[in-house]
PDB file of N, CA and C in Angstrom:
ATOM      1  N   UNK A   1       7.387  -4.687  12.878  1.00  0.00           N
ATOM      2  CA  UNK A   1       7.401  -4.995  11.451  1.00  0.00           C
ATOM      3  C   UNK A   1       5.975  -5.082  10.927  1.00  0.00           C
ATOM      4  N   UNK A   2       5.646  -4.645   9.681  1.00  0.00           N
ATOM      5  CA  UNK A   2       4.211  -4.734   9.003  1.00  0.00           C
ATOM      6  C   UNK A   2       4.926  -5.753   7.740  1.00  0.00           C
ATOM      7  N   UNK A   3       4.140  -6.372   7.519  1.00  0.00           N
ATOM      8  CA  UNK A   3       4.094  -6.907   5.685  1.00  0.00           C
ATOM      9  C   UNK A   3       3.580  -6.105   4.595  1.00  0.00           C
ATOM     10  N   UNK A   4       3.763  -6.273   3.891  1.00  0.00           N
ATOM     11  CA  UNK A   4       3.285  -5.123   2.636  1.00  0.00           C
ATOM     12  C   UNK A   4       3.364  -6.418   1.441  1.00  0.00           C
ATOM     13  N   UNK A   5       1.812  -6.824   1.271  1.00  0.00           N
ATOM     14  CA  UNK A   5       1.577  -7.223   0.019  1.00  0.00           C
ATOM     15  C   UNK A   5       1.199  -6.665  -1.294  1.00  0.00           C
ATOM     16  N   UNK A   6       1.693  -6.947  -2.718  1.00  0.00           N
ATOM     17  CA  UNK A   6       1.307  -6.041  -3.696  1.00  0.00           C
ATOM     18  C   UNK A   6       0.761  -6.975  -4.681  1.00  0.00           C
ATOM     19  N   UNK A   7      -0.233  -6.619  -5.541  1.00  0.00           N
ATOM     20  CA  UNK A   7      -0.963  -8.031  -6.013  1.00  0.00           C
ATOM     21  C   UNK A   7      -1.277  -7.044  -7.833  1.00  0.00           C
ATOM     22  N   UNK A   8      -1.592  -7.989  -8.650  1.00  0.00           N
ATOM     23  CA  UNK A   8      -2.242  -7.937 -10.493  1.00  0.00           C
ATOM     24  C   UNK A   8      -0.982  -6.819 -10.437  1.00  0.00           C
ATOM     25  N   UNK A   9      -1.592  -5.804 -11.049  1.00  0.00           N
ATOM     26  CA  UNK A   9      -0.617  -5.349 -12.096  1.00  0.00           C
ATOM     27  C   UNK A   9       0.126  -4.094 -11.534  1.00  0.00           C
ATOM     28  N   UNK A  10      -0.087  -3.788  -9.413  1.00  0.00           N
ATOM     29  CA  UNK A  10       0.779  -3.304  -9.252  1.00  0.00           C
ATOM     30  C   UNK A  10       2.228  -4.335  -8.451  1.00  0.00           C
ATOM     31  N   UNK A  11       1.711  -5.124  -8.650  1.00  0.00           N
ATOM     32  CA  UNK A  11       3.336  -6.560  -7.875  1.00  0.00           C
ATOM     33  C   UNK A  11       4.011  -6.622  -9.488  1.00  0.00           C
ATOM     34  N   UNK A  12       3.589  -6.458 -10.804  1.00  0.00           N
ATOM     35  CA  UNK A  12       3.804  -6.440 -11.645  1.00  0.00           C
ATOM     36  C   UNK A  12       5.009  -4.559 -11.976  1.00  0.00           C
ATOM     37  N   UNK A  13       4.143  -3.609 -11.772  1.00  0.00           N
ATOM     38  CA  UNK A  13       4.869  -2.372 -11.824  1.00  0.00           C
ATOM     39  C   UNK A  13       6.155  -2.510 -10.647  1.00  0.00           C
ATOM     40  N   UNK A  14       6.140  -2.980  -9.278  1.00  0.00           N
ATOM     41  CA  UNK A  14       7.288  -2.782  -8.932  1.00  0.00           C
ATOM     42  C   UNK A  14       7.937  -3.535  -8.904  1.00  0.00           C
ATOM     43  N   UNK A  15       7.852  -5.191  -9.299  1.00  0.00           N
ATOM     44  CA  UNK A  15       8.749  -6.301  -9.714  1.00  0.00           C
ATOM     45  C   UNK A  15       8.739  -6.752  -8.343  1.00  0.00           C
ATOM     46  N   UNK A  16       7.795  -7.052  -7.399  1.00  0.00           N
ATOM     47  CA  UNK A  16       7.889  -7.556  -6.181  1.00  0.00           C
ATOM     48  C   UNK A  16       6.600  -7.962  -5.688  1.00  0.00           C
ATOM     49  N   UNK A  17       6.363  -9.127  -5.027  1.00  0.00           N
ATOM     50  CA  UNK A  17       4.902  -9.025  -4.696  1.00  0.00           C
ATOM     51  C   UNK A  17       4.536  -8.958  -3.031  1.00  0.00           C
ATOM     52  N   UNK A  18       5.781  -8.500  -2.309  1.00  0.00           N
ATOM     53  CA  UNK A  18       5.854  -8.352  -1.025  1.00  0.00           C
ATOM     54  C   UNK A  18       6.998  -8.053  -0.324  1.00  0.00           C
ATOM     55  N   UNK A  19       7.349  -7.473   0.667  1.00  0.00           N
ATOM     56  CA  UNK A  19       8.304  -6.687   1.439  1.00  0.00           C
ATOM     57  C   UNK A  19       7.662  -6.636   3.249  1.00  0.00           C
ATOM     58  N   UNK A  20       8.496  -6.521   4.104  1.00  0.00           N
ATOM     59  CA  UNK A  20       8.838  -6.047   5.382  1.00  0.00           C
ATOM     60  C   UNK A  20       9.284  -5.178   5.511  1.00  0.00           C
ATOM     61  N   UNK A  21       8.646  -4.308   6.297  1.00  0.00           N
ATOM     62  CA  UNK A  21       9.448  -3.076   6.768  1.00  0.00           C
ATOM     63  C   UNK A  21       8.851  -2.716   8.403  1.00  0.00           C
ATOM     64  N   UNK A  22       9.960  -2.470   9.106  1.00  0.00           N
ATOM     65  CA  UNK A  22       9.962  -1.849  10.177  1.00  0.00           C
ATOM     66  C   UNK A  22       9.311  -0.312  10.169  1.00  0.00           C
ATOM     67  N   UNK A  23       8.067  -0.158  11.282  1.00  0.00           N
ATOM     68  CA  UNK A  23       7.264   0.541  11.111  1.00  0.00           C
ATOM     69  C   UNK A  23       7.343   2.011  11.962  1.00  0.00           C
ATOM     70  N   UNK A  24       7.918   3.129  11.151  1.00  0.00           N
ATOM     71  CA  UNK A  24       8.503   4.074  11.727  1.00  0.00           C
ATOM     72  C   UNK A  24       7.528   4.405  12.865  1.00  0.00           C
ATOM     73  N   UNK A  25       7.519   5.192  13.879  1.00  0.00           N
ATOM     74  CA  UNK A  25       7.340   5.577  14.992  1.00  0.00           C
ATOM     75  C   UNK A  25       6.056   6.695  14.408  1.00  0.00           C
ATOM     76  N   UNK A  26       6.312   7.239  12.900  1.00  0.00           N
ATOM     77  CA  UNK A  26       5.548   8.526  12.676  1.00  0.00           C
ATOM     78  C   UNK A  26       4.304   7.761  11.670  1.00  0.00           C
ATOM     79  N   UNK A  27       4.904   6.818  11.149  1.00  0.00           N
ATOM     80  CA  UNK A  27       3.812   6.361  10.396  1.00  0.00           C
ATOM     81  C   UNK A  27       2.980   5.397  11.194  1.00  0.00           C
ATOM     82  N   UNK A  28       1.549   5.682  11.255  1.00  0.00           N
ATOM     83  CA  UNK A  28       0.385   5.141  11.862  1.00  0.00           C
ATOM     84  C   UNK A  28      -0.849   5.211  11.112  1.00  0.00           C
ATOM     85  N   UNK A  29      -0.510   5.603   9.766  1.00  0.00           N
ATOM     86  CA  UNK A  29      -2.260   5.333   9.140  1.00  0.00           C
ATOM     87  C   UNK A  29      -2.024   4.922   7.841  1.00  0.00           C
ATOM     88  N   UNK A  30      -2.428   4.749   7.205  1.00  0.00           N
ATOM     89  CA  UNK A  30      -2.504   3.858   5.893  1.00  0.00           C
ATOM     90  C   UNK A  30      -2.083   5.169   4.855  1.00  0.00           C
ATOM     91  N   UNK A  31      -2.364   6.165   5.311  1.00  0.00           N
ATOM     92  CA  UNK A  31      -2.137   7.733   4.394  1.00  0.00           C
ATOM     93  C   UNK A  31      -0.893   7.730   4.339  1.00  0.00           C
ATOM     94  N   UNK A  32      -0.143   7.918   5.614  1.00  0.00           N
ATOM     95  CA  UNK A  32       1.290   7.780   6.145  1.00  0.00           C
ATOM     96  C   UNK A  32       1.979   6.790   5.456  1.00  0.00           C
ATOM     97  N   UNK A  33       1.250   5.911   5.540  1.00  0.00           N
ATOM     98  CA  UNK A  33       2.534   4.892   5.024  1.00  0.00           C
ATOM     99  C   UNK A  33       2.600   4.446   3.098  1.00  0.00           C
ATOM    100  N   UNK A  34       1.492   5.424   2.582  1.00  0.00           N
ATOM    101  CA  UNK A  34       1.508   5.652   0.993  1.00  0.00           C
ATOM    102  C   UNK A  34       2.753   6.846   1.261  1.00  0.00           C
ATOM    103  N   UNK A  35       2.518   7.777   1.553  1.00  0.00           N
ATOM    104  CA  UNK A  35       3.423   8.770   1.033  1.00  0.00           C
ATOM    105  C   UNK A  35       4.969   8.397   1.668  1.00  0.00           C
ATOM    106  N   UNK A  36       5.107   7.598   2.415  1.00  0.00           N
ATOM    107  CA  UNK A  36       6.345   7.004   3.066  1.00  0.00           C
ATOM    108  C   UNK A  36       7.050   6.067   1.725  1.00  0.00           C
ATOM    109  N   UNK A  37       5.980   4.871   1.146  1.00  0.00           N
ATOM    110  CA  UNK A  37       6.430   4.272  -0.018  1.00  0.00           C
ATOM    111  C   UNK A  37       6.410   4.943  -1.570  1.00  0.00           C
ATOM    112  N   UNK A  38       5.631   6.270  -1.266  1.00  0.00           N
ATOM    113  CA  UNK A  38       5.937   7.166  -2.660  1.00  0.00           C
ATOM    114  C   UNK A  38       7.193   7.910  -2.483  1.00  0.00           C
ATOM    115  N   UNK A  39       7.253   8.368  -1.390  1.00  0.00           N
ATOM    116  CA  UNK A  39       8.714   9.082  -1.360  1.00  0.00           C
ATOM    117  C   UNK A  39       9.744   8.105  -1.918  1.00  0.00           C
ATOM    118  N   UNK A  40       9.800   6.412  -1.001  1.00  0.00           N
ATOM    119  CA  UNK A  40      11.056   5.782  -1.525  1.00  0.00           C
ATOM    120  C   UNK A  40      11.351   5.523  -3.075  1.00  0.00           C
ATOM    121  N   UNK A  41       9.617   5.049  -3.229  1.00  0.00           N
ATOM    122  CA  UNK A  41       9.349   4.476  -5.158  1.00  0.00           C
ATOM    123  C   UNK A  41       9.214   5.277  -6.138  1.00  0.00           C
ATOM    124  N   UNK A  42       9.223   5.971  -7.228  1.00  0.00           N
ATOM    125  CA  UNK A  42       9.009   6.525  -7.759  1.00  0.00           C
ATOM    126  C   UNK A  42       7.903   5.912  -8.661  1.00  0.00           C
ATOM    127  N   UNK A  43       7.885   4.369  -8.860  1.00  0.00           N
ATOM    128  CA  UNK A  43       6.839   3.781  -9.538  1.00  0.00           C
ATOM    129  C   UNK A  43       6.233   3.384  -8.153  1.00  0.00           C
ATOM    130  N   UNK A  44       5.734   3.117  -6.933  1.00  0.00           N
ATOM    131  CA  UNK A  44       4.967   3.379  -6.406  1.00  0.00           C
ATOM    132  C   UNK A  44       4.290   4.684  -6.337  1.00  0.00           C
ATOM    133  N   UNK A  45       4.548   5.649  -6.487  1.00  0.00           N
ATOM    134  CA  UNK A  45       4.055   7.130  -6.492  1.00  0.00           C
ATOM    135  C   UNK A  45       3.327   6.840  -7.785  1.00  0.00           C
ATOM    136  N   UNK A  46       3.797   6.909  -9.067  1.00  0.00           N
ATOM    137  CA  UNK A  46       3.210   6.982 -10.282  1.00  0.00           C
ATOM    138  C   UNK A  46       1.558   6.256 -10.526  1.00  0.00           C
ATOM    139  N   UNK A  47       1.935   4.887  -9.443  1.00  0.00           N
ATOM    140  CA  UNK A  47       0.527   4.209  -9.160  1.00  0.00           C
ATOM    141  C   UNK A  47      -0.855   4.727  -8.806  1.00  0.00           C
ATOM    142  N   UNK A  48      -0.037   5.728  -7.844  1.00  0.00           N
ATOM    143  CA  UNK A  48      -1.417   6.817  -7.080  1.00  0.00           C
ATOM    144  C   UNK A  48      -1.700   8.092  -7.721  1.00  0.00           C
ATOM    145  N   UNK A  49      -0.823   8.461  -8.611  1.00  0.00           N
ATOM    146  CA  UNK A  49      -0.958   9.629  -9.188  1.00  0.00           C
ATOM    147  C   UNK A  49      -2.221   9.975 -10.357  1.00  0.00           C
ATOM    148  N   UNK A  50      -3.215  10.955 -10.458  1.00  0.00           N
ATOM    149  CA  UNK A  50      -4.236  10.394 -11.554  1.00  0.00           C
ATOM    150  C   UNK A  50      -5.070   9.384 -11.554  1.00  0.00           C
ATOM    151  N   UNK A  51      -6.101   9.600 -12.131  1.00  0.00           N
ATOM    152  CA  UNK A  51      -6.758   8.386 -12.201  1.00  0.00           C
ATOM    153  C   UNK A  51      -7.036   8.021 -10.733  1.00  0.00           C
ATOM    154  N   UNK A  52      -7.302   6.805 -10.431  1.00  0.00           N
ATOM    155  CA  UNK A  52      -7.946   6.154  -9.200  1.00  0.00           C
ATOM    156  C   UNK A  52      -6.507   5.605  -8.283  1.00  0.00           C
ATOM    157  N   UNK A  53      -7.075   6.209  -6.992  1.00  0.00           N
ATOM    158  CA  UNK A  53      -5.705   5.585  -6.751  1.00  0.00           C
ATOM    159  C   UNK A  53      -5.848   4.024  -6.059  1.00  0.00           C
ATOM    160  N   UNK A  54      -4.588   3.450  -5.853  1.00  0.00           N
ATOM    161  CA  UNK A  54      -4.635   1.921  -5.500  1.00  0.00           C
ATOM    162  C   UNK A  54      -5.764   1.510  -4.021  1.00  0.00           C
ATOM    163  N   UNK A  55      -6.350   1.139  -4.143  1.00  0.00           N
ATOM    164  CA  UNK A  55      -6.993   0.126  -3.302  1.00  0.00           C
ATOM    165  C   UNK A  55      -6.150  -0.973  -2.002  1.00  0.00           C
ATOM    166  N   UNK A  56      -7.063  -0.323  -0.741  1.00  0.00           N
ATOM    167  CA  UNK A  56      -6.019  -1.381   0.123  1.00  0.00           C
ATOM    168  C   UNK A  56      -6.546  -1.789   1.010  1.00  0.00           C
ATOM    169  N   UNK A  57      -5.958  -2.845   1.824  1.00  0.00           N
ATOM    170  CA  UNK A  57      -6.495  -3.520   2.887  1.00  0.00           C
ATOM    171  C   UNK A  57      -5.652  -3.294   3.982  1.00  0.00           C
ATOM    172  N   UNK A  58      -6.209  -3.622   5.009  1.00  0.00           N
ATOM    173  CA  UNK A  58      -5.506  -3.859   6.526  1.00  0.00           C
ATOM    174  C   UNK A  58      -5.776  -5.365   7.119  1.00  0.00           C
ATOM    175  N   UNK A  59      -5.130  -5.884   7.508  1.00  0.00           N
ATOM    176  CA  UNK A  59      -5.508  -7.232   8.026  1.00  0.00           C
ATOM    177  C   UNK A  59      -6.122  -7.959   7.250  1.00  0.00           C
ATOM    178  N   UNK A  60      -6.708  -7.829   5.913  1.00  0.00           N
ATOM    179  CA  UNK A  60      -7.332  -8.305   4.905  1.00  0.00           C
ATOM    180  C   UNK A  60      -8.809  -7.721   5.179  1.00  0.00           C
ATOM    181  N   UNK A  61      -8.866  -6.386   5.352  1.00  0.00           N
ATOM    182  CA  UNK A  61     -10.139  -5.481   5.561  1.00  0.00           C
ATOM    183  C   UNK A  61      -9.954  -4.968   4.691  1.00  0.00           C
ATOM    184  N   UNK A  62     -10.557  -4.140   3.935  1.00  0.00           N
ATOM    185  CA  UNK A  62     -10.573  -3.187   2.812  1.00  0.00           C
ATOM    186  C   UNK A  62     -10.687  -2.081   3.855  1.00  0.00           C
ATOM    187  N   UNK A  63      -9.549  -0.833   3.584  1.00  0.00           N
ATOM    188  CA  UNK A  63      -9.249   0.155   4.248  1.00  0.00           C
ATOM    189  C   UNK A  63      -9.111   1.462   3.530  1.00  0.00           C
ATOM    190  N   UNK A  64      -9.111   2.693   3.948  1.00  0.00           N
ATOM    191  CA  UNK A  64      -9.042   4.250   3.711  1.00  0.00           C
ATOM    192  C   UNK A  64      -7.921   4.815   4.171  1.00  0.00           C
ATOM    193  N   UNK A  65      -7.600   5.833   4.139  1.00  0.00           N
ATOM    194  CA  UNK A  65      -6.047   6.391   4.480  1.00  0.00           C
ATOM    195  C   UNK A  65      -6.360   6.830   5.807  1.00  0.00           C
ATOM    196  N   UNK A  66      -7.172   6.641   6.606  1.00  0.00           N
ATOM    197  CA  UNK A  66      -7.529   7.003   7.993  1.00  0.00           C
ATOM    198  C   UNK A  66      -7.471   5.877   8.732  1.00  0.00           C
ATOM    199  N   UNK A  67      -7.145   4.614   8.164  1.00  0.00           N
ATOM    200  CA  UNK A  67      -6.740   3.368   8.753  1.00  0.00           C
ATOM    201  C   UNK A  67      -5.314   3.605   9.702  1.00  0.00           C
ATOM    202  N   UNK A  68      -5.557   2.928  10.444  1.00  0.00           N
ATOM    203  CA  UNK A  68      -4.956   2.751  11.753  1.00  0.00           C
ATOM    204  C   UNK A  68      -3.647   1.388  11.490  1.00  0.00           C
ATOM    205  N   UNK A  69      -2.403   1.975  11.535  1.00  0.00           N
ATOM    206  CA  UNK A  69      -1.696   0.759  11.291  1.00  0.00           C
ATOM    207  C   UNK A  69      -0.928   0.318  12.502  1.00  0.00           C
ATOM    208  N   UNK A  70      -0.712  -0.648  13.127  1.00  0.00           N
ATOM    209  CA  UNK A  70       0.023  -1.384  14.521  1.00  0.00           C
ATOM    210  C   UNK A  70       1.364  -2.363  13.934  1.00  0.00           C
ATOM    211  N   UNK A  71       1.800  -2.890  14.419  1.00  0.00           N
ATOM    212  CA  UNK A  71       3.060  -3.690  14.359  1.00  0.00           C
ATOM    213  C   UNK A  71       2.555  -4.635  14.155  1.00  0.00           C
ATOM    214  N   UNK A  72       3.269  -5.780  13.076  1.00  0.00           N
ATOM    215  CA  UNK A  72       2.489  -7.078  12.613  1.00  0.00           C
ATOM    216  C   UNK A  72       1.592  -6.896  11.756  1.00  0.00           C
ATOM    217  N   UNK A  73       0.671  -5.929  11.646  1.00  0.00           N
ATOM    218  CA  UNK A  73      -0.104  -5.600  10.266  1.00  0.00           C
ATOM    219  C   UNK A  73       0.528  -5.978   8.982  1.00  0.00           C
ATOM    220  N   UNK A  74      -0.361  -6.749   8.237  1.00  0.00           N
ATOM    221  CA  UNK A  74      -0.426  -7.207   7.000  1.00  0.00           C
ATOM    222  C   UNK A  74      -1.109  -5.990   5.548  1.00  0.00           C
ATOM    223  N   UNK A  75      -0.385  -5.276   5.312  1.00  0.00           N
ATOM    224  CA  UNK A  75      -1.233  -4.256   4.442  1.00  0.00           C
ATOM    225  C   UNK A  75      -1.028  -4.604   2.856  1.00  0.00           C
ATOM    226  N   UNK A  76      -2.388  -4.562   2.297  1.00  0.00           N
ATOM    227  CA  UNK A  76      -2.416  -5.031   0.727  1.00  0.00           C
ATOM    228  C   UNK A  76      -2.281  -3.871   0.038  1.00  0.00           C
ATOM    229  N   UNK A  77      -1.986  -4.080  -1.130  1.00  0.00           N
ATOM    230  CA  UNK A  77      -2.047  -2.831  -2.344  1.00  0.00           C
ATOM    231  C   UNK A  77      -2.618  -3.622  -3.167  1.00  0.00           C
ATOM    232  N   UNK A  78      -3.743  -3.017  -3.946  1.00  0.00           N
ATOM    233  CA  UNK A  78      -3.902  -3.771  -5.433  1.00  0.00           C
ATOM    234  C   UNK A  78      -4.935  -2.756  -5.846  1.00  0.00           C
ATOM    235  N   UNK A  79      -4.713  -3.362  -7.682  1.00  0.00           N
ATOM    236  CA  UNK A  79      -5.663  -1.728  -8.542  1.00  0.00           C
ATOM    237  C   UNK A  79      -7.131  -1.577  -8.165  1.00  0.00           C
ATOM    238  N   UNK A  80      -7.418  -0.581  -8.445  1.00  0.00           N
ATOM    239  CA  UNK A  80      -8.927  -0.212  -8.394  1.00  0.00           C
ATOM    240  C   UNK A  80      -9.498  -1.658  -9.411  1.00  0.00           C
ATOM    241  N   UNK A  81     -10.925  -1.956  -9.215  1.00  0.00           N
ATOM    242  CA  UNK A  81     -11.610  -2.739  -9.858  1.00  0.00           C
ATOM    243  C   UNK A  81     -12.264  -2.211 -11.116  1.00  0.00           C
ATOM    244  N   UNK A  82     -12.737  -3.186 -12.116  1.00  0.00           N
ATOM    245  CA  UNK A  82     -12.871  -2.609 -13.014  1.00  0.00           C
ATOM    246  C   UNK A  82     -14.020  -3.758 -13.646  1.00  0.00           C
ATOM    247  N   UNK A  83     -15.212  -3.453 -14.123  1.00  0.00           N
ATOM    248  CA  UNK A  83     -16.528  -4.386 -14.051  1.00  0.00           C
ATOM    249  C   UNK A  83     -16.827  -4.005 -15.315  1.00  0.00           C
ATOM    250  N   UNK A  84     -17.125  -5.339 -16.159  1.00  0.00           N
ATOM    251  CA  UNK A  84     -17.584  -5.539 -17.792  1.00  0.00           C
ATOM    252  C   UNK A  84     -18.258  -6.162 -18.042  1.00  0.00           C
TER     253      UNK A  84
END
């Protein structure tokens, strides 16, 4: 099992601010497991589409889609930053 936290205004777009899911056998990188939750979401997809896509962590690391995901992993989603 991984955790999947979602935080500001994308826990807001999918009406959830966290989920479990059992971690398929094929998904192992942080790339994998976006297009795994765009396939299911359609407003997860819309998040990454254009523009910047969402920002994430691993273990509470700030991570790239070449991140390495294991069982028990804690993975964040939240928007790009934005400085004023």
């Amino acid at each position: 099992m991984i955790k999947i936290l979602y935080f500001a205004s994308v826990r807001e777009r999918l009406n959830k601010s966290e989920e479990t899911m059992e971690l398929p056998a094929d998904i192992n990188t942080v790339a994998h497991l976006v297009a795994l939750l765009a396939a299911k979401n359609p407003e997860f997809r819309q998040l990454n589409e254009g523009g910047q896509p969402l920002l994430v962590s691993v273990n509470q690391t700030v991570a790239d889609g070449s991140a390495s995901l294991a069982t028990n992993d804690e993975v964040a989603f939240f928007p790009p930053m934005t400085g004023g």
